[in-house]
N, C-alpha and C. Protein backbone atom coordinates (compact mmCIF):
# COMPACT_ATOMS: atom_id res chain seq x y z
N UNK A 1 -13.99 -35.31 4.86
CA UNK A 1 -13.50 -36.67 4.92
C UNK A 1 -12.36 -36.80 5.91
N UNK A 2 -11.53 -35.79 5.87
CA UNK A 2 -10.31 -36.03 6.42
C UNK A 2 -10.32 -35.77 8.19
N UNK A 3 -11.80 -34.94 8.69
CA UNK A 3 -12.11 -34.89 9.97
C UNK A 3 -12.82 -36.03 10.40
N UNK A 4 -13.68 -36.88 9.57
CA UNK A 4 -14.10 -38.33 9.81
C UNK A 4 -12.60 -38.86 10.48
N UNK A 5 -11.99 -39.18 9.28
CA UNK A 5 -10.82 -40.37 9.95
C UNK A 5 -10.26 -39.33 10.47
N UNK A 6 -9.94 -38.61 10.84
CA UNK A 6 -8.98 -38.04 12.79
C UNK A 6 -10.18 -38.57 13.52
N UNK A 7 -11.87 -38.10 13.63
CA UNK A 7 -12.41 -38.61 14.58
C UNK A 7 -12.69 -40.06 14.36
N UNK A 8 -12.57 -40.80 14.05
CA UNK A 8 -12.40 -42.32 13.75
C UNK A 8 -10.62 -42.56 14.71
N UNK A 9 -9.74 -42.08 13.92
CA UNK A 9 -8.38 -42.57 14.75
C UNK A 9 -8.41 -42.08 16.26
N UNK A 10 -9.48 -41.01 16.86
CA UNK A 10 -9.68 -40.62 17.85
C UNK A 10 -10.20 -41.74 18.50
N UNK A 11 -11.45 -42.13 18.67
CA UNK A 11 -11.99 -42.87 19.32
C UNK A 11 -11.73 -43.94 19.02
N UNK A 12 -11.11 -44.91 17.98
CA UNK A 12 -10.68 -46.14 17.72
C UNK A 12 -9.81 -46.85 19.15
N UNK A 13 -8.91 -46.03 19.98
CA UNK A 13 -8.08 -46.59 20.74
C UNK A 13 -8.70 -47.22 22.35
N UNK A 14 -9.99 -45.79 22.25
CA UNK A 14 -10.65 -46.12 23.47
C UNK A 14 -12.05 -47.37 23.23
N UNK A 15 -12.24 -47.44 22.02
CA UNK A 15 -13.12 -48.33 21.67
C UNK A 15 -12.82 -49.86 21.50
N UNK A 16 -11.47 -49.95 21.40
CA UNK A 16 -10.71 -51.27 21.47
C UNK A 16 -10.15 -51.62 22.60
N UNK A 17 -10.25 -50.48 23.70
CA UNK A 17 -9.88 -51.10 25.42
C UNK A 17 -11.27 -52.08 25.74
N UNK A 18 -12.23 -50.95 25.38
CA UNK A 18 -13.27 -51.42 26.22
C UNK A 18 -14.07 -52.68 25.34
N UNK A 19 -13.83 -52.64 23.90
CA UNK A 19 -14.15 -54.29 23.91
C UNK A 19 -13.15 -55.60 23.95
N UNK A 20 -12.46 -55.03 24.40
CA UNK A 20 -11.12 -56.19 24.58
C UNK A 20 -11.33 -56.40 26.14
N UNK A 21 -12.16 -55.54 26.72
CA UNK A 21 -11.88 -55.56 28.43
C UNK A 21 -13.57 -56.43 28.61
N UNK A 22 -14.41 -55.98 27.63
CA UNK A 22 -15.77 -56.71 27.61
C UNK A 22 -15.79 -58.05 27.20
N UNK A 23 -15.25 -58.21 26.16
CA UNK A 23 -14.78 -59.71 25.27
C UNK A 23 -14.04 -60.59 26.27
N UNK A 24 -13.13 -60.26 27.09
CA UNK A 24 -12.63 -61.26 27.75
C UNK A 24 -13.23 -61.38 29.21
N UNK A 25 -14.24 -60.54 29.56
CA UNK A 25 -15.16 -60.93 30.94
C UNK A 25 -15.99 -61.33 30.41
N UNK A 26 -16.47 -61.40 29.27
CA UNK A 26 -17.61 -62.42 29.07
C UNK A 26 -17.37 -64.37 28.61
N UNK A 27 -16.42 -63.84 27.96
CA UNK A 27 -15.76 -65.18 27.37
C UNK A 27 -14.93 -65.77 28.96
N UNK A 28 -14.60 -65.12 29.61
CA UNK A 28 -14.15 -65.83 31.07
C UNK A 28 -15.21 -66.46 31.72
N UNK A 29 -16.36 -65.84 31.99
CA UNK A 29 -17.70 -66.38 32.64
C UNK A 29 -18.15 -67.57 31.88
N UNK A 30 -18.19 -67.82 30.34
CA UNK A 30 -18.99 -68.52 29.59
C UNK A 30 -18.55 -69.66 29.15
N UNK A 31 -17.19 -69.33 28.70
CA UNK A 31 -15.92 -70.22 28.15
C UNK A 31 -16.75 -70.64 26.79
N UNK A 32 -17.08 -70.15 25.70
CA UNK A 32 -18.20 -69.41 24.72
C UNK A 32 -16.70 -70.35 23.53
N UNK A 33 -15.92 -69.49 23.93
CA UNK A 33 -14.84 -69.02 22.40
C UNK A 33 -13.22 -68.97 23.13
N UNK A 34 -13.01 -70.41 23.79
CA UNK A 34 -11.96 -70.89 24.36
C UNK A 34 -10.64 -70.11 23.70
N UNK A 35 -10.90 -70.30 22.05
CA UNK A 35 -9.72 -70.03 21.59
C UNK A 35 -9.53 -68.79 21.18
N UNK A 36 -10.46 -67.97 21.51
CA UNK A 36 -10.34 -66.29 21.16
C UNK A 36 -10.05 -65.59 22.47
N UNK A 37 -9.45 -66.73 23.32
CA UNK A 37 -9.26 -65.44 24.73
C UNK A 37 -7.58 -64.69 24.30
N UNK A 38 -7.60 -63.61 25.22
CA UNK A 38 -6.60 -62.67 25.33
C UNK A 38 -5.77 -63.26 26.14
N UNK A 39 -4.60 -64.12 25.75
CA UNK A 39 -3.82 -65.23 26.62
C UNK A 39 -2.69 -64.38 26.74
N UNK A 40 -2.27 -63.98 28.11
CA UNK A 40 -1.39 -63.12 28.82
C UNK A 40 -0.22 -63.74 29.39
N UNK A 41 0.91 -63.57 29.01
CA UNK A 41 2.08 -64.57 29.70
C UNK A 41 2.38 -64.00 30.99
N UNK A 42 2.31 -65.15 32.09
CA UNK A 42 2.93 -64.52 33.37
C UNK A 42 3.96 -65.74 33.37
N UNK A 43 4.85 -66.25 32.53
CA UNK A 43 6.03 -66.36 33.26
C UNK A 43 7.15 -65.68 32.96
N UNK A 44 7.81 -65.53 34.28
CA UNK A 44 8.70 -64.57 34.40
C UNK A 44 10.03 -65.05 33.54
N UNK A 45 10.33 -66.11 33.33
CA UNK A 45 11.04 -66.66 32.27
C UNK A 45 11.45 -66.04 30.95
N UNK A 46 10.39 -65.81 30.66
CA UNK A 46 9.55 -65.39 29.24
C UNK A 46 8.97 -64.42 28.83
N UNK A 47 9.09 -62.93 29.05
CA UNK A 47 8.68 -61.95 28.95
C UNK A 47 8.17 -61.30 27.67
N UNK A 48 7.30 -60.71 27.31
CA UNK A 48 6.34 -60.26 26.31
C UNK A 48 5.90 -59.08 26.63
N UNK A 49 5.32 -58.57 25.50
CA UNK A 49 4.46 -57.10 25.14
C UNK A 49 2.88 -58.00 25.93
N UNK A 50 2.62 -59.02 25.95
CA UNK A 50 1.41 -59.78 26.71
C UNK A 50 1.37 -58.83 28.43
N UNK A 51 2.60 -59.07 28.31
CA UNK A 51 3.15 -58.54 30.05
C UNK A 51 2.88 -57.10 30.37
N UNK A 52 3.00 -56.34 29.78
CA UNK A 52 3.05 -55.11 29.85
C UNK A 52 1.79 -54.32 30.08
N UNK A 53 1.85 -53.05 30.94
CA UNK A 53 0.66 -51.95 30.63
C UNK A 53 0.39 -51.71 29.50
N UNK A 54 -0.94 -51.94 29.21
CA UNK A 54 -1.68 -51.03 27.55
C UNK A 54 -2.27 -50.34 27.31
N UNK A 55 -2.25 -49.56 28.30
CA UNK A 55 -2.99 -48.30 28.36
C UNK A 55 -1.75 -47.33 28.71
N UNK A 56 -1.89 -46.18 28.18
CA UNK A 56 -0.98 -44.89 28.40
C UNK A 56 -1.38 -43.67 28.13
N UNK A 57 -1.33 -42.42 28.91
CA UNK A 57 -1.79 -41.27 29.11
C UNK A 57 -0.08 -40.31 29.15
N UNK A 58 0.38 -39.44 27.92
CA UNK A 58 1.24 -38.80 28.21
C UNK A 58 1.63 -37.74 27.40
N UNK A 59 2.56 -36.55 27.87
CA UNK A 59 2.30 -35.39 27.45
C UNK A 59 4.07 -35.32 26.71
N UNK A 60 3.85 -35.08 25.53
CA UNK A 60 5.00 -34.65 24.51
C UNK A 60 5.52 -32.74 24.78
N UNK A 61 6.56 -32.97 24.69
CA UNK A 61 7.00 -31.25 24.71
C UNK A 61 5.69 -30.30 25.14
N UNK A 62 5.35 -30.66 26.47
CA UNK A 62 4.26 -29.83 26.90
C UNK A 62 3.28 -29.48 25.98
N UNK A 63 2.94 -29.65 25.24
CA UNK A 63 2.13 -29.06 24.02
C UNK A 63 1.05 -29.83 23.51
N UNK A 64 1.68 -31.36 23.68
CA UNK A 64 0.81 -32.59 22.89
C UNK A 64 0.65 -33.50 23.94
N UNK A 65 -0.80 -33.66 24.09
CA UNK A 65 -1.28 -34.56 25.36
C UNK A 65 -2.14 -35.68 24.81
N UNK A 66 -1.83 -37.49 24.82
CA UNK A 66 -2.41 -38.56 24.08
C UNK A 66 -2.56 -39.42 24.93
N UNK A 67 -3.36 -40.31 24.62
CA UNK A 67 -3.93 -41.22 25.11
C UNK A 67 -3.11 -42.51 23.64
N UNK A 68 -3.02 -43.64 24.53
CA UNK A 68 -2.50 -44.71 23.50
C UNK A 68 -2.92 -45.93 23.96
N UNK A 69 -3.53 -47.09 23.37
CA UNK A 69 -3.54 -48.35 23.38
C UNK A 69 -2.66 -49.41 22.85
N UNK A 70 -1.85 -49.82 23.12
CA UNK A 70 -1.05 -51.10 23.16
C UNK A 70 -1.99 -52.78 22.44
N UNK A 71 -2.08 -52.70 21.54
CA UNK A 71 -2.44 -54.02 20.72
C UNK A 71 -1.42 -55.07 20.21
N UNK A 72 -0.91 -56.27 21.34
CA UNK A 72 -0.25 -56.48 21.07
C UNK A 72 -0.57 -58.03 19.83
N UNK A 73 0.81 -58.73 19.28
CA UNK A 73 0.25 -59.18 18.01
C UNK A 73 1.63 -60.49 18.00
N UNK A 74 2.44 -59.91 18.80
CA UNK A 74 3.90 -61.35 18.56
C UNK A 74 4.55 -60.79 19.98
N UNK A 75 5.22 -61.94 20.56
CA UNK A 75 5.46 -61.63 21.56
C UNK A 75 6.93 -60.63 22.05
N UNK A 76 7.04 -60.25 20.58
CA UNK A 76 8.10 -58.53 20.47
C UNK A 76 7.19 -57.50 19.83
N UNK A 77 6.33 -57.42 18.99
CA UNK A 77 5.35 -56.85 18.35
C UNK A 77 4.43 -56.20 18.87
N UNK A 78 3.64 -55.20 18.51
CA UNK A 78 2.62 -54.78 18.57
C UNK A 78 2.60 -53.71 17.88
N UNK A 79 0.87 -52.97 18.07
CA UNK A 79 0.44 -52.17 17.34
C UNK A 79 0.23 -51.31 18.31
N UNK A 80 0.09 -49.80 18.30
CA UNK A 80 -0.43 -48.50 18.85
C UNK A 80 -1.13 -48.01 18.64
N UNK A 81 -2.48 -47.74 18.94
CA UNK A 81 -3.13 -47.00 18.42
C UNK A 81 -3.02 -45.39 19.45
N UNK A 82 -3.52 -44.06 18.92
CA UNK A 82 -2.64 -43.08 19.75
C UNK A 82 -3.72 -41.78 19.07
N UNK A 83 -4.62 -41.46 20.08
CA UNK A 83 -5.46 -39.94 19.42
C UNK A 83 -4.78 -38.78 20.98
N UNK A 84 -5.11 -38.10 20.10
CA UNK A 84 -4.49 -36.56 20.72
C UNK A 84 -4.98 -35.01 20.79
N UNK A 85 -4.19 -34.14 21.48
CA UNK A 85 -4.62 -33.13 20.88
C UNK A 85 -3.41 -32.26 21.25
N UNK A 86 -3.28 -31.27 20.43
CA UNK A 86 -1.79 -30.01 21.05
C UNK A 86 -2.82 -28.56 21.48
N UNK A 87 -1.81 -28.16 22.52
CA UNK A 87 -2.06 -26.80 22.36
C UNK A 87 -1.46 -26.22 22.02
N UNK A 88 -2.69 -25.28 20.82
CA UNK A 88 -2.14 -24.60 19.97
C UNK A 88 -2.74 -23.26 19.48
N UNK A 89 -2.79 -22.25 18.53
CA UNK A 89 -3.89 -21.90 18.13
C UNK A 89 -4.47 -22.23 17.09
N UNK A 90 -6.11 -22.99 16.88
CA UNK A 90 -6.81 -23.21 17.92
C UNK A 90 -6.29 -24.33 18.36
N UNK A 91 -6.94 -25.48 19.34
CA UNK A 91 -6.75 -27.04 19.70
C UNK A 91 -6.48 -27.54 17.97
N UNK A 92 -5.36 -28.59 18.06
CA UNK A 92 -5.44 -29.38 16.41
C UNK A 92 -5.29 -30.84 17.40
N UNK A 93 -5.62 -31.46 16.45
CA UNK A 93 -6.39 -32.78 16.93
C UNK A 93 -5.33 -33.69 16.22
N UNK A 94 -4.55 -34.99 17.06
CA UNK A 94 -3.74 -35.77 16.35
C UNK A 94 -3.87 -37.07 16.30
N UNK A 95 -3.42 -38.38 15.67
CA UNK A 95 -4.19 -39.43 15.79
C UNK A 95 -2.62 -40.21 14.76
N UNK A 96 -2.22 -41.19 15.58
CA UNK A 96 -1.78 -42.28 15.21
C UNK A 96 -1.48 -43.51 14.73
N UNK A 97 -0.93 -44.44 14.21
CA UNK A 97 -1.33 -45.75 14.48
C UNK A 97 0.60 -46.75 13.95
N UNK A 98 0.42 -47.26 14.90
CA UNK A 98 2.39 -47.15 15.34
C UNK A 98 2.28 -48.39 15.26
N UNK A 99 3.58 -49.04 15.12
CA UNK A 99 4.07 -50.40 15.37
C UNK A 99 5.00 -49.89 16.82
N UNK A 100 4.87 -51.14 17.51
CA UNK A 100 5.69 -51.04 18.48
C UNK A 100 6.82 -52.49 18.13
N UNK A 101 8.11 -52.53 19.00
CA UNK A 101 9.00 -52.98 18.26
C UNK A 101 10.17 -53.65 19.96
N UNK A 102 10.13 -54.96 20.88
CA UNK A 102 11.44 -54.47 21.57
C UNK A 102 10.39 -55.74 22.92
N UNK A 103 11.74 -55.46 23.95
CA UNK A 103 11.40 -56.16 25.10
C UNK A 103 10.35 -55.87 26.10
N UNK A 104 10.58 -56.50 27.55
CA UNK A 104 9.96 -55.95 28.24
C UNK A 104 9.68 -54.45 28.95
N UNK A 105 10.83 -53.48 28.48
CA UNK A 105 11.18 -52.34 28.93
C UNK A 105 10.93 -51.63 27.66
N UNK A 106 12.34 -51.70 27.16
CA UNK A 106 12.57 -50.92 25.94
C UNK A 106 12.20 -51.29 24.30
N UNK A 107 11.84 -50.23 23.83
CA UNK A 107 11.20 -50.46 22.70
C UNK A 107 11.40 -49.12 21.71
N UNK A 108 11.45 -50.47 20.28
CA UNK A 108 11.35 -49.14 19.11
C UNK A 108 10.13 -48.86 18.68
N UNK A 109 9.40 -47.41 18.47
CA UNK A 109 8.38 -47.32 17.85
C UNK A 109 8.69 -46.47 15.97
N UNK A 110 7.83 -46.62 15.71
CA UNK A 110 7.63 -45.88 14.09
C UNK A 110 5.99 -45.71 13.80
N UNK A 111 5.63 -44.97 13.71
CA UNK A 111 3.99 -43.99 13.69
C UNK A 111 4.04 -43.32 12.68
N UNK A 112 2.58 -43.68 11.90
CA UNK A 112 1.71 -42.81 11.30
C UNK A 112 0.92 -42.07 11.29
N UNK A 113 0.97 -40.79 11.13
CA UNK A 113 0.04 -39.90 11.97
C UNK A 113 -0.49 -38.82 11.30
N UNK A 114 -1.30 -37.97 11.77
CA UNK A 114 -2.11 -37.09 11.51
C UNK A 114 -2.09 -35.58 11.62
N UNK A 115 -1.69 -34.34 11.88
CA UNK A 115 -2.63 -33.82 12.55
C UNK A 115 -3.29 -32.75 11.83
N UNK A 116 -4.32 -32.62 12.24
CA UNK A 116 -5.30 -31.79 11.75
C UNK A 116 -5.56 -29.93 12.40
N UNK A 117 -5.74 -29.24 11.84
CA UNK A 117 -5.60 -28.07 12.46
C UNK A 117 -7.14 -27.36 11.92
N UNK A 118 -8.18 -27.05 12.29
CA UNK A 118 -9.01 -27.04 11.90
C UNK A 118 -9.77 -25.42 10.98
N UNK A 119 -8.77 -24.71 11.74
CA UNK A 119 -8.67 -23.24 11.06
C UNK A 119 -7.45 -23.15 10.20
N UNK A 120 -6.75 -23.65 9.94
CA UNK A 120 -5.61 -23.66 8.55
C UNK A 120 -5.19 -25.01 8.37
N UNK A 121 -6.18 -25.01 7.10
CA UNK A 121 -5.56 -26.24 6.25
C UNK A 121 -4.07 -26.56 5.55
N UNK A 122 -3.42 -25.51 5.78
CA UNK A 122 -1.64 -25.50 5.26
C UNK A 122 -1.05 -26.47 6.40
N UNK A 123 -1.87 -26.24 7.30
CA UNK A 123 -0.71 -26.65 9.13
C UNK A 123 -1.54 -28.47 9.13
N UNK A 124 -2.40 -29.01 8.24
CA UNK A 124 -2.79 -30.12 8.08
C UNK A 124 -1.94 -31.01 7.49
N UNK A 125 -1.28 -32.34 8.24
CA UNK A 125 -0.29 -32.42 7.54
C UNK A 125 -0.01 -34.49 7.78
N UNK A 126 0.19 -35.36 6.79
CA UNK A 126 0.86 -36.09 7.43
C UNK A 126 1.89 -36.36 8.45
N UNK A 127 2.48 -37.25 9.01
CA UNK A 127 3.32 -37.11 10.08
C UNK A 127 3.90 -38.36 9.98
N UNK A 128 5.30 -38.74 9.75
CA UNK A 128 6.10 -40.41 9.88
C UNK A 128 7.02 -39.96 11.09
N UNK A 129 6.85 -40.69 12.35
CA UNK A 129 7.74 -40.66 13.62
C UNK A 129 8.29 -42.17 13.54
N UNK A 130 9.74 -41.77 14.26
CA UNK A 130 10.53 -43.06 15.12
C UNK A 130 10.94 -42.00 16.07
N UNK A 131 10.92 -43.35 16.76
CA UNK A 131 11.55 -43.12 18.15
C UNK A 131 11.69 -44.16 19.13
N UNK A 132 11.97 -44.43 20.29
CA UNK A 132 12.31 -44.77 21.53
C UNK A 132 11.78 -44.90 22.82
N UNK A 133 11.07 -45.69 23.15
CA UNK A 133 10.32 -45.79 24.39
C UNK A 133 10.62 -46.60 25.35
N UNK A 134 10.63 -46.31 26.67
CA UNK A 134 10.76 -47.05 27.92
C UNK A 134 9.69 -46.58 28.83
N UNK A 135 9.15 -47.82 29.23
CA UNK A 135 7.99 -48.19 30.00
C UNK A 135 8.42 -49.07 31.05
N UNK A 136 8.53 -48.15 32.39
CA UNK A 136 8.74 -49.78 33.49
C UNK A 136 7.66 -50.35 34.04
N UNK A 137 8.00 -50.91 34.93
CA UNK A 137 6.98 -51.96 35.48
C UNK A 137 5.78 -51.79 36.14
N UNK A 138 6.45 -50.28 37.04
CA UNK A 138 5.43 -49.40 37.85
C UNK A 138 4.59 -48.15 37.01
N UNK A 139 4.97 -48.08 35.48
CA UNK A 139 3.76 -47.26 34.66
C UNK A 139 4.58 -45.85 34.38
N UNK A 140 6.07 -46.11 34.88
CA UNK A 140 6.49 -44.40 34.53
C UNK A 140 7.24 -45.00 32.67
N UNK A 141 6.69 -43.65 32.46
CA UNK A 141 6.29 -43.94 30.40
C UNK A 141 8.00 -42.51 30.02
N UNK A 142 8.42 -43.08 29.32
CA UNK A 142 9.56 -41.83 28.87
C UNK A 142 9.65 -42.09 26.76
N UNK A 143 9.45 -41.19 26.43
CA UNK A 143 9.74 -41.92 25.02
C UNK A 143 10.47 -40.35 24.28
N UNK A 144 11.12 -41.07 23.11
CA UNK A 144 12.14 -39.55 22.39
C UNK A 144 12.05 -40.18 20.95
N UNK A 145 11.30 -39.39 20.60
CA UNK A 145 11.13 -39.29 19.22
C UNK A 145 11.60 -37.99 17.76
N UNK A 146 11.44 -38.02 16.72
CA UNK A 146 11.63 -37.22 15.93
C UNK A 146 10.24 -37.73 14.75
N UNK A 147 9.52 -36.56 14.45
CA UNK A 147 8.82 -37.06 13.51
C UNK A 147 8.89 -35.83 12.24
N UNK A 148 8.79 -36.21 10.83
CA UNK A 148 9.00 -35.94 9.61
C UNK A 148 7.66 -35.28 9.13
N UNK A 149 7.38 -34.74 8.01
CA UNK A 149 6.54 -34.43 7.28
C UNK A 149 6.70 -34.15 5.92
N UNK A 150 5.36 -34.08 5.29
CA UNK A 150 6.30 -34.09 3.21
C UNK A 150 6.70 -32.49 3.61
N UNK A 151 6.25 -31.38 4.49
CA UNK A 151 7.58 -29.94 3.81
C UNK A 151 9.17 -30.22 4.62
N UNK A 152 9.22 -31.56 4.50
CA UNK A 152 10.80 -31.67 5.26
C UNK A 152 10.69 -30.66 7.13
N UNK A 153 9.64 -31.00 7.63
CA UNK A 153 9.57 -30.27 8.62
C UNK A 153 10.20 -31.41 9.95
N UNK A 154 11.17 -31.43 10.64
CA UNK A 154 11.56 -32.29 11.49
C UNK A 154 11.44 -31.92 12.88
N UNK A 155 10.94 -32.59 13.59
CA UNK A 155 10.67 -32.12 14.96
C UNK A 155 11.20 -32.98 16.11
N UNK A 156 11.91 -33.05 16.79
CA UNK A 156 12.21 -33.77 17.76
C UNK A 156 11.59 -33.79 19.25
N UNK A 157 10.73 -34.76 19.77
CA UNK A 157 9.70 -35.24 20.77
C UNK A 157 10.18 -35.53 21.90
N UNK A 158 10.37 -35.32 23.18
CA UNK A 158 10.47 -36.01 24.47
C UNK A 158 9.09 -35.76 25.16
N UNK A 159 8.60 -36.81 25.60
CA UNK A 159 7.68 -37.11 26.52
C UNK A 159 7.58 -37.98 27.94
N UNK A 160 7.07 -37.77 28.27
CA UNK A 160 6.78 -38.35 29.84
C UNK A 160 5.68 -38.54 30.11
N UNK A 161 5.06 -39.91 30.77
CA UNK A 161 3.37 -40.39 31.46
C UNK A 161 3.09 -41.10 32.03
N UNK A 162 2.01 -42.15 32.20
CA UNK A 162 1.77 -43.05 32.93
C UNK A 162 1.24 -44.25 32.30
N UNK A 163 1.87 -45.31 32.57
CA UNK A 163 1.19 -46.60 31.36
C UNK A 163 0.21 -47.32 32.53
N UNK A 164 -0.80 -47.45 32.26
CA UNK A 164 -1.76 -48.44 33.31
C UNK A 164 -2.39 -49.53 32.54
């Protein structure tokens, strides 16, 4: 059960680019479902998580390499969705699902997470992160986190990537 949902939180992030990227080229051509489009703020006035890259590719303490989608929901708000994997022995497989929290730059996150280790079930473990992210304009991604676990295991995160 518990390798279902990692591969479920795995592919969930890339499965919601591509019908959010399908849904709104079709509904642009058709004008089908006026009020279900993906309405993006471009004034500069007024800045939003609408505004931003939502796609991101980036590597935590060399070890942990993710992919993340940006779902945004209020125009400070959003959701993360975030699958992964570390190297380790063997590959363990990780999988997210975050609130995001903040402006056009900077932002608070807090994540729920996973990871799975597939040859020792002891190293299988929930995961509660906060942390800190900055994303600029041109896609360079920096975020510093600390994430928790129930054996009181605390780990502190810096990462670096690319938001497109």
């Amino acid at each position: 059960m518990k390798t279902v949902i990692l591969g479920l939180l795995f592919l969930l992030p890339l499965s919601v680019h591509a019908q959010q990227r399908s849904f709104s080229n079709i509904n642009s051509k058709l004008h089908v479902f006026p009020e279900l489009t993906f309405q993006e703020n471009t004034s500069s006035d007024d800045p939003s998580l609408f505004d931003i890259r939502k796609n991101a590719v980036y590597s935590m303490d060399l070890l942990l390499f993710c992919y993340e989608r940006i779902i945004p929901i209020k125009k400070n708000m959003g959701l993360t969705l975030t699958s992964g994997f570390i190297i380790w022995e063997p590959v363990n497989i990780v999988g997210e699902l975050g609130l995001l929290l903040g402006g056009l730059k900077h932002f608070g996150e807090i994540g729920l997470g996973y990871h799975l280790n597939p040859n020792d079930s002891d190293w299988n473990m929930g995961i509660i992160r906060f942390g800190y992210r900055y994303q600029s304009n041109k896609g360079f991604l920096l975020k510093a986190s600390i994430a928790f676990n129930r054996q009181t295991y605390i780990l502190p995160l810096i990462g670096l990537g690319y938001a497109f």
